[in-house]
Protein backbone atom coordinates (compact mmCIF):
# COMPACT_ATOMS: atom_id res chain seq x y z
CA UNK A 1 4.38 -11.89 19.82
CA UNK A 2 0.84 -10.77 18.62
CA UNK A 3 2.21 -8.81 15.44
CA UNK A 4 -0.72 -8.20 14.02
CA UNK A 5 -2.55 -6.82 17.11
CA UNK A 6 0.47 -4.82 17.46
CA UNK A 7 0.53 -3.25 14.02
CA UNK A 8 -3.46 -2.57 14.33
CA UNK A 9 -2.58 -0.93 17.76
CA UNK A 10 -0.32 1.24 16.45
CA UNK A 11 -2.13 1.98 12.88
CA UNK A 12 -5.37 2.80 15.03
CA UNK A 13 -4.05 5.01 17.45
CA UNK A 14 -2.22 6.78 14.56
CA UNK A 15 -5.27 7.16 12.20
CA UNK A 16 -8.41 6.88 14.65
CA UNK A 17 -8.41 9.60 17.40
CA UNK A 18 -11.88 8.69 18.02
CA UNK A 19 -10.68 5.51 20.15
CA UNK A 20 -12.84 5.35 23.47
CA UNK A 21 -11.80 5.06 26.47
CA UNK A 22 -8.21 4.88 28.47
CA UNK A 23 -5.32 2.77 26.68
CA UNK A 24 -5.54 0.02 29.65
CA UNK A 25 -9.56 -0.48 27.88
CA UNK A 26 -8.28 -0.13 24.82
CA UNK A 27 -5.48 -2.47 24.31
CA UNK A 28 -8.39 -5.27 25.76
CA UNK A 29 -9.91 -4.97 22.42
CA UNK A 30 -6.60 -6.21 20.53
CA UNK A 31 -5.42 -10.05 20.79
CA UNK A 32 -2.05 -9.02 23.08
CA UNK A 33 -0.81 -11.13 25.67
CA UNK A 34 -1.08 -9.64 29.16
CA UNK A 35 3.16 -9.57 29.04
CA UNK A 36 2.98 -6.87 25.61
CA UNK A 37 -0.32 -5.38 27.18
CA UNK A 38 2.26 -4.45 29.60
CA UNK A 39 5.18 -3.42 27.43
CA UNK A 40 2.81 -1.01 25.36
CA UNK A 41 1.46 0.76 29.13
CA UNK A 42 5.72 0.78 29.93
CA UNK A 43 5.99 2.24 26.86
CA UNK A 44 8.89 -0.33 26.48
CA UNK A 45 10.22 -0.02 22.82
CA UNK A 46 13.17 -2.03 23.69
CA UNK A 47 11.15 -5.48 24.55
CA UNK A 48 8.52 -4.68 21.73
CA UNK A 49 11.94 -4.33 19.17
CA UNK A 50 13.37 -7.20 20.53
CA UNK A 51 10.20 -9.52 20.31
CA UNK A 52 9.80 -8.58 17.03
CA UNK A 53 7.73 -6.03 16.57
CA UNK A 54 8.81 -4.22 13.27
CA UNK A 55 10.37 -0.30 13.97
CA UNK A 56 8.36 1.59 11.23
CA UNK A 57 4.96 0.79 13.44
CA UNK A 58 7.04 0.63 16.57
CA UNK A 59 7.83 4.29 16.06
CA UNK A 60 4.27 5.25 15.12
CA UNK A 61 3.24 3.64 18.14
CA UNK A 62 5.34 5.59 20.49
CA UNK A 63 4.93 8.40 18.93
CA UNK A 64 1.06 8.18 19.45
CA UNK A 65 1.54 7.16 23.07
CA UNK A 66 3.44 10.56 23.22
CA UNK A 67 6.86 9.33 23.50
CA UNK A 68 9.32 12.30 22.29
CA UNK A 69 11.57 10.87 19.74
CA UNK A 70 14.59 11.86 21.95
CA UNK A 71 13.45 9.12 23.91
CA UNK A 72 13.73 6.45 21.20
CA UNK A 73 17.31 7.08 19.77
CA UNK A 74 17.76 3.78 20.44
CA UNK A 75 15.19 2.24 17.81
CA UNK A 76 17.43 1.45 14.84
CA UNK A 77 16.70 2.59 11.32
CA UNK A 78 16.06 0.53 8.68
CA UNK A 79 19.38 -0.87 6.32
CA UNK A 80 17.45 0.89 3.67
CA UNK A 81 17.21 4.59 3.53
CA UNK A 82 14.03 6.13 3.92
CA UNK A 83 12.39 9.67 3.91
CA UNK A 84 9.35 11.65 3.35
CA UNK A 85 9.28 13.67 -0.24
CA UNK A 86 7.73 16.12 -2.12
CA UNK A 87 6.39 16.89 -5.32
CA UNK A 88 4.70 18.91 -7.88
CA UNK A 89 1.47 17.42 -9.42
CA UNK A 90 -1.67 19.09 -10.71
CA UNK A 91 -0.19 22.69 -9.10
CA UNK A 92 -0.38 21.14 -5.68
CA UNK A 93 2.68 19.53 -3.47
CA UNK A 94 2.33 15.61 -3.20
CA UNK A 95 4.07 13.86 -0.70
CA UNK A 96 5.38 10.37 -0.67
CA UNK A 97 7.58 8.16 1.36
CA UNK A 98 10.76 6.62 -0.41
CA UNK A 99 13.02 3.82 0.28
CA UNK A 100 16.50 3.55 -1.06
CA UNK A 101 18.09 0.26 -1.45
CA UNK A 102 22.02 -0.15 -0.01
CA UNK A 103 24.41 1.64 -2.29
CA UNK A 104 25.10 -1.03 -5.16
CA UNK A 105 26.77 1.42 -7.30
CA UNK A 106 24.51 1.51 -9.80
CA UNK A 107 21.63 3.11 -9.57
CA UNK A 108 18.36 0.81 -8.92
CA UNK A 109 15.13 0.42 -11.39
CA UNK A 110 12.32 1.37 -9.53
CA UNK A 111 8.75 0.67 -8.11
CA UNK A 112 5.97 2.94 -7.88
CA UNK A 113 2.87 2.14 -5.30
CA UNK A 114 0.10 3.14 -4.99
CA UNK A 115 -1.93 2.35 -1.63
CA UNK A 116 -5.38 1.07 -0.61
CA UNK A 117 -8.31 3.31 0.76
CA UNK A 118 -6.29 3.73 4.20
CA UNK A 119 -3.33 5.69 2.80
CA UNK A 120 0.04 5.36 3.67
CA UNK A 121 0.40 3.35 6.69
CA UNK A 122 2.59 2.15 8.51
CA UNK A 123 2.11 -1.49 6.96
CA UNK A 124 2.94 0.55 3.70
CA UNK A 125 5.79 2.16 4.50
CA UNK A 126 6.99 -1.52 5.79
CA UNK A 127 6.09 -2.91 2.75
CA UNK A 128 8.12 0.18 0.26
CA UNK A 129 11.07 -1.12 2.66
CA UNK A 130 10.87 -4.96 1.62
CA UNK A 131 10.86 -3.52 -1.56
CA UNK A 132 13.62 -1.25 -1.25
CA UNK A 133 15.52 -4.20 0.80
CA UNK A 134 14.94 -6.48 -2.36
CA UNK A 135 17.23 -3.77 -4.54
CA UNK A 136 14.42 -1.63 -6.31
CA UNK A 137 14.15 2.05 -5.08
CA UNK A 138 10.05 2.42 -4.05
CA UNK A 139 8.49 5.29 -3.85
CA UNK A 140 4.86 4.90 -2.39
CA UNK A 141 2.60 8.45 -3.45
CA UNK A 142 0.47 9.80 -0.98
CA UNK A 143 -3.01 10.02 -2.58
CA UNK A 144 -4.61 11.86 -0.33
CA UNK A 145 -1.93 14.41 0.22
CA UNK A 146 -4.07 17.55 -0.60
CA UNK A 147 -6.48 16.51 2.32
CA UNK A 148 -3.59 15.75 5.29
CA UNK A 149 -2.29 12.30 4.58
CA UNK A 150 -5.35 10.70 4.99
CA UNK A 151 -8.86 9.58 3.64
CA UNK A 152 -12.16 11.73 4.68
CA UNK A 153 -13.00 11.12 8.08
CA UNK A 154 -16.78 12.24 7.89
CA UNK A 155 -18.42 9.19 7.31
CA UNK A 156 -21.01 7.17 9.77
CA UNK A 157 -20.63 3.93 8.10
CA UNK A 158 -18.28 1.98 6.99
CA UNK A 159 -19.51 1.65 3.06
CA UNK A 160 -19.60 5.30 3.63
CA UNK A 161 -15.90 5.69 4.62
CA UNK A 162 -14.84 3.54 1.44
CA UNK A 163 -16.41 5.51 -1.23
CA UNK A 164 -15.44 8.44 0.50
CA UNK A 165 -11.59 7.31 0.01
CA UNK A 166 -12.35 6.05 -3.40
CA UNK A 167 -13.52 9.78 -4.18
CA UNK A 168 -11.03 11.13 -2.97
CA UNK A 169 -8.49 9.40 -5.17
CA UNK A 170 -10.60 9.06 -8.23
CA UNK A 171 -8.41 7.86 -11.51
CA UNK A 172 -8.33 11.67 -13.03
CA UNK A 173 -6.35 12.91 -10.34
CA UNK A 174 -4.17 9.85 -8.78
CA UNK A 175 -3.19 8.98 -12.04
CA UNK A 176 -1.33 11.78 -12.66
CA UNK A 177 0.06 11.73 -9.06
CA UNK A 178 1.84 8.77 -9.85
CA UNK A 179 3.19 9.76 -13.16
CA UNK A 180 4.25 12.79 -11.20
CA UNK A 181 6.25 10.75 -8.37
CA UNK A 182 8.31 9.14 -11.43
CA UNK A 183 9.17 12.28 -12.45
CA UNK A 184 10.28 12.85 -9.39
CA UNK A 185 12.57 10.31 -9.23
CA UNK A 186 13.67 10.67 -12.77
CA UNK A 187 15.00 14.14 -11.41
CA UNK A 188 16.80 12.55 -8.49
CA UNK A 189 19.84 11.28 -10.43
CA UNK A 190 20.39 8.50 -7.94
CA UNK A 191 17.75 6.04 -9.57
CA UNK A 192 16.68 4.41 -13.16
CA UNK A 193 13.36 5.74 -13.32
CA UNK A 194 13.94 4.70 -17.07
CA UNK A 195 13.24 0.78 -16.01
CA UNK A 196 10.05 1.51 -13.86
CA UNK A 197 6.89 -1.21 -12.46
CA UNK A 198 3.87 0.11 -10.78
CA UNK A 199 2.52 -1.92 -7.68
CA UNK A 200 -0.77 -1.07 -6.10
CA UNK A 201 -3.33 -2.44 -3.64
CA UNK A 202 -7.35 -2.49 -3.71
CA UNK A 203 -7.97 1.12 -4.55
CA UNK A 204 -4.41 0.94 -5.75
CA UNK A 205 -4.45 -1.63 -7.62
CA UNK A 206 -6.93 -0.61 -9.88
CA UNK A 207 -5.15 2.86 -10.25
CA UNK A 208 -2.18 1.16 -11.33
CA UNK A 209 -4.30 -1.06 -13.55
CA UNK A 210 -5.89 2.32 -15.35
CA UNK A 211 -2.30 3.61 -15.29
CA UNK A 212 -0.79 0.82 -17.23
CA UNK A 213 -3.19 2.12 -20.03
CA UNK A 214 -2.42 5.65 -19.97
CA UNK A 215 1.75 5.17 -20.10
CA UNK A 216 4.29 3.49 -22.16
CA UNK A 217 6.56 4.69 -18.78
CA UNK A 218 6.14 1.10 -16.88
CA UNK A 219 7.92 -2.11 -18.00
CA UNK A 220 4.88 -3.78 -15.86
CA UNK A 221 2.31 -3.68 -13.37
CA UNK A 222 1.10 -5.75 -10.34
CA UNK A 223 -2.46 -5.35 -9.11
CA UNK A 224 -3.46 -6.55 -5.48
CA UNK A 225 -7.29 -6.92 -5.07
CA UNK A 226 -7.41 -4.23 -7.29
CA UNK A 227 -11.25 -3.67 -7.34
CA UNK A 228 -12.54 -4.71 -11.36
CA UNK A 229 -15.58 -2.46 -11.37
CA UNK A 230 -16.08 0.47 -8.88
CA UNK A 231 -19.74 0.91 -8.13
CA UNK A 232 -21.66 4.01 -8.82
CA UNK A 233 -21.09 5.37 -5.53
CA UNK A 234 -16.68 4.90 -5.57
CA UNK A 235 -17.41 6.82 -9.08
CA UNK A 236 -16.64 11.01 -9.44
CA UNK A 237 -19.42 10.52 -12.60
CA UNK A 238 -21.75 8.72 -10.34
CA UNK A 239 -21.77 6.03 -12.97
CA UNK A 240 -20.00 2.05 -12.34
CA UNK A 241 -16.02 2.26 -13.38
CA UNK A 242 -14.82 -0.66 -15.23
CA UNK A 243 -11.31 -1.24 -15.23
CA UNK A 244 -12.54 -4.47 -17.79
CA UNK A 245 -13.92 -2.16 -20.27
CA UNK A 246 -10.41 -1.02 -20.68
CA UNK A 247 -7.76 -3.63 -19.29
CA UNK A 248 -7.52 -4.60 -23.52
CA UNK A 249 -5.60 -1.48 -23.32
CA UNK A 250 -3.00 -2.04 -21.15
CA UNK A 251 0.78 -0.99 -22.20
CA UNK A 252 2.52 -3.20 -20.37
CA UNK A 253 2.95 -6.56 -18.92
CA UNK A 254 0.82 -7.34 -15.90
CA UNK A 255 0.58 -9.20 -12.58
CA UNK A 256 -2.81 -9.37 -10.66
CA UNK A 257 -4.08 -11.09 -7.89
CA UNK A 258 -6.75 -11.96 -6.35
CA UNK A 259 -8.14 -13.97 -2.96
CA UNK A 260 -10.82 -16.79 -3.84
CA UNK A 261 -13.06 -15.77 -1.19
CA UNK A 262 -13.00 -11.87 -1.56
CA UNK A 263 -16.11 -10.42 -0.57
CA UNK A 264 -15.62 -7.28 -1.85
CA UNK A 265 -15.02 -8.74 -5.75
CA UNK A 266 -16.90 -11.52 -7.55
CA UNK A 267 -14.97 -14.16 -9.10
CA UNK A 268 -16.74 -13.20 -12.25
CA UNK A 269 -15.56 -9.89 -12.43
CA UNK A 270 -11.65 -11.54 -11.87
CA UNK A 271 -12.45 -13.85 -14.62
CA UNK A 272 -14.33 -11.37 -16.79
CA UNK A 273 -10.58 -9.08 -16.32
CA UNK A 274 -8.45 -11.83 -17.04
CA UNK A 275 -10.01 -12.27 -20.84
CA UNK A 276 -9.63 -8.12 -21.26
CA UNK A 277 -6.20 -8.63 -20.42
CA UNK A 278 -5.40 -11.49 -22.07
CA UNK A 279 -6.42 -9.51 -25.32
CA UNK A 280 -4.50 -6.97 -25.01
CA UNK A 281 -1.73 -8.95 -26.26
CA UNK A 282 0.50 -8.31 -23.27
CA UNK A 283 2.13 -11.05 -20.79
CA UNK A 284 -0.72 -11.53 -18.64
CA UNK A 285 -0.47 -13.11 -14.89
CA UNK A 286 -3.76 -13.55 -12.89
CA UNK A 287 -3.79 -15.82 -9.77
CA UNK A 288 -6.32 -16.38 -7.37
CA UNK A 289 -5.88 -17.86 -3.74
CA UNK A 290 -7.99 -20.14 -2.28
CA UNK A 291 -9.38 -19.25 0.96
CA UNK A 292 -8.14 -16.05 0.49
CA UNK A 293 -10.34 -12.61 1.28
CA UNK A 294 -10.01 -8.67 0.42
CA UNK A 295 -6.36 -6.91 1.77
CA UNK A 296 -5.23 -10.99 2.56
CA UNK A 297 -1.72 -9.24 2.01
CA UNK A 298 -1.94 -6.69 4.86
CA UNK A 299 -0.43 -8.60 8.04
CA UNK A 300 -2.77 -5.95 10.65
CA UNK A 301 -5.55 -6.75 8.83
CA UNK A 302 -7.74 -9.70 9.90
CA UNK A 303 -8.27 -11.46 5.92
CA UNK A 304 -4.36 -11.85 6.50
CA UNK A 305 -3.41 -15.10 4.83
CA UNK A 306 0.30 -15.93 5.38
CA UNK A 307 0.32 -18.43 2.76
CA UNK A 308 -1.51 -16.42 -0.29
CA UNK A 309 0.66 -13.12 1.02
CA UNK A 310 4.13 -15.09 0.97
CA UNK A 311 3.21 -17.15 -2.73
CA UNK A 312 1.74 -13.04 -3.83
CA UNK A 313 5.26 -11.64 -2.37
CA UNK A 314 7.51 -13.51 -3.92
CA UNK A 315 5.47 -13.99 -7.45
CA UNK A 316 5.79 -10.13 -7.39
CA UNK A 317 9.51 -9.99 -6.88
CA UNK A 318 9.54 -12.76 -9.67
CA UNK A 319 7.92 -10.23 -11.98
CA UNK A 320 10.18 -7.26 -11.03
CA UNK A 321 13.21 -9.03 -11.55
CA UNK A 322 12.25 -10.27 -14.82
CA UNK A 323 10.61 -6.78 -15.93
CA UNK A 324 13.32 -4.73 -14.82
């Protein structure tokens, strides 16, 4: 099965009602088979489940092909359990999307994430599952909650659309959403927000980078193409952002990565990071990944790298266990 073009399918019809055409021209712009081509015109959840396709983007995808949800009682939920919540930050309602491990008995440490400039996908809410599946509850914040769930739309290129997301989760206010979300699950009862990591990805992983200065809440923090410097126009003061002018600063332990052939950050700046870190006299983890380019984690993107992702995955559950 052509996961990948699957989980782009379904993330684009979700996020980009601007999609010309009918779906029989669409779906010949995404690397399907003529067999799931099919299956997605049948709306036929069962085969798409049963070949694999994973149910968090299976549902999004019906859902967008206007599929009542009556009609897919038979999609099973995930082991984990999951749900959309709310909370206070700033005087305005956040939302997020949590993931509960099976009942141990004791409640779980947990993981905070922040996303990259797309928001919270349905490749993210996958990805607070695996978490959630590997014991830790995760709790992925919506950053761009006060404007609908998603980054600004009113861009005409794409540079445009990225600094537009970037604004719209500048460091002064997502910070404080996720310091907010573990507060929220400090108040759950359910959960040890006392043992807490952050986890973020490109403009989330440099949130969670600027984070791990700000709190001594997080016994670590793991950093995924998180960008190194922002340039003047990802910047609220119009001015570059250096996350190495402060990563000396950091609080806690930390975890980056980064893909050898990014070309959205110089190997410089990764190197130039790594020494900031290394002073601030915390463990310090940086890997890079040959061959490797921006978002190589993100299975419906097309940098995705099995290899780097899989080493990246399980280094990260490597630090969580040991940190929490």
């Amino acid at each position: 099965m052509s996961i990948v073009g699957l989980n782009r399918l379904a993330w684009d019809l979700e996020h980009r009602p601007d999609l010309p055409g009918e779906l029989p021209e669409t779906l010949q712009h995404y690397p399907l088979t003529a067999v799931e081509r099919r299956a997605v015109l049948n709306r036929d959840s069962a085969w798409l489940l049963a070949n694999g396709m994973n149910p968090v983007a299976l549902r999004n995808l019906m859902v967008s092909l206007g599929v009542p949800h009556s009609a897919m009682y038979s999609l099973p939920t995930p082991k984990e359990t999951t749900m959309w919540v709310t909370f206070p930050s700033g005087g305005d309602e956040i939302r997020g999307y949590l993931a509960l491990p099976s009942a141990t008995g004791t409640p779980p440490p947990v993981v905070i994430m922040a996303h990259e400039n797309l928001g919270v996908t349905s490749h993210r809410q996958e990805v607070t599952e695996r978490i959630a599946a590997a014991g830790y509850a995760c709790l992925t914040v919506d950053l761009y909650s006060r404007i609908g769930g998603r980054p600004p739309q009113d861009y005409t290129t794409p540079e445009e659309r990225r600094a537009k997301a970037f604004l719209a989760a500048a460091d002064e206010q997502a910070v404080p959403d996720l310091d907010a979300g573990l507060d929220y699950l400090a108040g759950r009862g359910d959960v040890d927000a006392s043992r807490a990591v952050g986890i973020g990805f490109c403009l989330g992983g440099g949130l969670v980078l600027s984070w791990a200065t700000r709190t001594d809440r997080l016994s670590g923090a793991v950093a995924l193409y998180g960008l190194p410097e922002l340039p003047p126009s990802y910047s609220p003061t119009g001015h570059t952002r250096s996350r190495i002018e402060t990563a000396h600063t950091v609080r806690c332990p930390v975890q980056a990565h980064f893909g050898g052939d990014d070309e959205v950050i110089p190997l410089d700046q990764v190197k130039r990071l790594t020494g900031a870190l290394e002073r601030s006299g915390q463990d310090t983890e940086v890997f890079v990944y040959e061959g490797a380019g921006h978002a190589y984690h993100d299975d419906t993107h097309p940098n995705h790298h099995p290899q780097a992702a899989d080493l990246t995955w399980q280094r990260s559950l490597e630090f969580f266990e040991a940190r929490l």
